[in-house]
Protein backbone atom coordinates (compact mmCIF):
# COMPACT_ATOMS: atom_id res chain seq x y z
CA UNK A 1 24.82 49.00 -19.97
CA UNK A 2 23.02 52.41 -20.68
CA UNK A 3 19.87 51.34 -18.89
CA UNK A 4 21.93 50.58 -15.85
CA UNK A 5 23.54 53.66 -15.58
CA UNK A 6 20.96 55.81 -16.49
CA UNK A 7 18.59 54.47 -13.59
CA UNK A 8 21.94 54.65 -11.05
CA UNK A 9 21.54 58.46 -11.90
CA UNK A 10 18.12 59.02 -11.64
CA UNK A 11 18.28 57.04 -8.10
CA UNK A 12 21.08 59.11 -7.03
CA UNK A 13 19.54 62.21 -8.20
CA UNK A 14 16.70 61.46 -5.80
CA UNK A 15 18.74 61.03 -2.99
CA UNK A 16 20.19 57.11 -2.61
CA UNK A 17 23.95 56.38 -2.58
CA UNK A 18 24.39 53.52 -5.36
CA UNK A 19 26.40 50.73 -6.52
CA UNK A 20 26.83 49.15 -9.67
CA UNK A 21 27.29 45.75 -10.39
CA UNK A 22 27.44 44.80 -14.17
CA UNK A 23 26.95 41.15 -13.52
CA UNK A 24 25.79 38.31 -10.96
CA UNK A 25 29.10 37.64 -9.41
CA UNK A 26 29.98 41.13 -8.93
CA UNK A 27 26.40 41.67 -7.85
CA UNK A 28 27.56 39.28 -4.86
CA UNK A 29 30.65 40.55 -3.73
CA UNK A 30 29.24 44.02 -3.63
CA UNK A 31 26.60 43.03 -1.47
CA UNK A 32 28.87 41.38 0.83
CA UNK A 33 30.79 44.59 1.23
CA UNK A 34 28.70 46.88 0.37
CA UNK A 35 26.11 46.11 2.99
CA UNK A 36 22.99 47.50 0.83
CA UNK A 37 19.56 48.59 2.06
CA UNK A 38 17.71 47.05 -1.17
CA UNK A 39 18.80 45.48 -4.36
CA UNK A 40 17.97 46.22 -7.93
CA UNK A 41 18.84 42.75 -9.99
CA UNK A 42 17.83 41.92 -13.69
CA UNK A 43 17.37 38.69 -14.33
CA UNK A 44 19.12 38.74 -17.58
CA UNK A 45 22.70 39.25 -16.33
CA UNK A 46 26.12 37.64 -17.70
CA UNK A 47 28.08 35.55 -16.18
CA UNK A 48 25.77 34.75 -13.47
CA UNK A 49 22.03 34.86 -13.79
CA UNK A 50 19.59 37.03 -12.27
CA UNK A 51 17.67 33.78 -10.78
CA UNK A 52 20.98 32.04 -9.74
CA UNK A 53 22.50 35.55 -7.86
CA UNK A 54 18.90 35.85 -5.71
CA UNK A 55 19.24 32.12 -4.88
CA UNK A 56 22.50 32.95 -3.33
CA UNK A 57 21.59 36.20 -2.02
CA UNK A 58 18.96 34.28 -0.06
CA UNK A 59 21.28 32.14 1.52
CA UNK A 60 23.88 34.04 2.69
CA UNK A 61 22.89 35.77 5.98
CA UNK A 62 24.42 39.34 5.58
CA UNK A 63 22.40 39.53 2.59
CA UNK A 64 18.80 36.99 3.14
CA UNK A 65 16.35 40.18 4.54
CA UNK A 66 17.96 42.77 2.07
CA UNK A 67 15.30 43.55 -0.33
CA UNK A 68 15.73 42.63 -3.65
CA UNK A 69 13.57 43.83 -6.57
CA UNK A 70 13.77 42.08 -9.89
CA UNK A 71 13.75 43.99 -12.82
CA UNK A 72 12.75 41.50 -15.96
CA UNK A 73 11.77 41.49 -19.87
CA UNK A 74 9.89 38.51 -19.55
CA UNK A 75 6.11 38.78 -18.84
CA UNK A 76 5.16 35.03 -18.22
CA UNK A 77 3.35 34.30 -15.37
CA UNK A 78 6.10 31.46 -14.98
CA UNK A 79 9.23 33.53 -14.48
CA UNK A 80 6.92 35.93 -11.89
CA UNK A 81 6.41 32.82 -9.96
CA UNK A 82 9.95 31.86 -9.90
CA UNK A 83 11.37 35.16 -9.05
CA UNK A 84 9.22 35.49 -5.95
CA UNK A 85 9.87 31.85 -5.04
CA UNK A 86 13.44 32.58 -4.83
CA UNK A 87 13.00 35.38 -3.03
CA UNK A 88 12.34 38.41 -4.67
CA UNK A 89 10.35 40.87 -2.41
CA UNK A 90 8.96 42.78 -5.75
CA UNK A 91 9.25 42.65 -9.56
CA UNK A 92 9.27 45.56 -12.16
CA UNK A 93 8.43 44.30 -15.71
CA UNK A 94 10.25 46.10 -18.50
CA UNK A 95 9.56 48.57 -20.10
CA UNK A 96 10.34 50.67 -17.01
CA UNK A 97 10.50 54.23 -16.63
CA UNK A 98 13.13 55.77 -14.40
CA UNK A 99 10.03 57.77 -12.21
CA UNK A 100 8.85 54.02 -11.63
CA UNK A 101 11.94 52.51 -10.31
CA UNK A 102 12.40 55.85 -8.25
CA UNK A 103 9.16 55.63 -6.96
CA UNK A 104 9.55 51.65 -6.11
CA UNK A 105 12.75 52.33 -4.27
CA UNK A 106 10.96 55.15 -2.16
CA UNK A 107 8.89 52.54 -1.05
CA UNK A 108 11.24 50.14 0.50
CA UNK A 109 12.85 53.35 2.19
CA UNK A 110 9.63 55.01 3.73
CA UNK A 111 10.41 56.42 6.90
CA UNK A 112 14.62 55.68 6.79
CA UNK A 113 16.45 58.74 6.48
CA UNK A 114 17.35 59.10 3.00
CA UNK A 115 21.45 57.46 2.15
């Protein structure tokens, strides 16, 4: 995906190692070896939703206080809801610019030494 790239660029560019996932399940596996310091996750994912990976992000206990941002399409106060009642520390609705996930990810990273 373009967007995905492009925003692993612009974070890395500003200083943050990065992973990719292209998917939910991949999204968990990574995290379980990648041990990461916050979490981008789109809700509209294949394989394995965005709602369903933060679920079981939540639950596992290497990954439950990781920070996870959602990054979503859909404006309704309904899916807002449900991706903070899953877990979601934060949500960035879409259309995003690269300077505003940059400067969301500085945020969970004030005063740690950038990766």
């Amino acid at each position: 995906m373009v967007t995905r790239r492009a925003f692993s660029f612009v974070i890395k560019r500003a200083g943050y190692e990065v992973m990719e996932a292209v998917n939910g399940e991949e999204t968990l596996k990574l995290a379980r070896t990648g041990r990461p310091g916050l979490i981008l996750l789109d809700i509209m994912m294949p394989v394995m939703g965005g709602f369903d990976a933060l679920k079981r992000l939540r639950e596992k206990p290497g990954t439950a206080e990781v920070p996870i941002l959602v990054l979503t399409a859909r404006t309704d106060s309904e899916t807002v809801i449900e991706a903070i009642g899953a877990g979601a520390n934060d949500y960035i609705l879409k259309p995003y610019t690269a300077k505003a996930i940059v400067e969301r990810v500085q945020k969970y990273f004030e005063g740690t030494p950038v990766h």
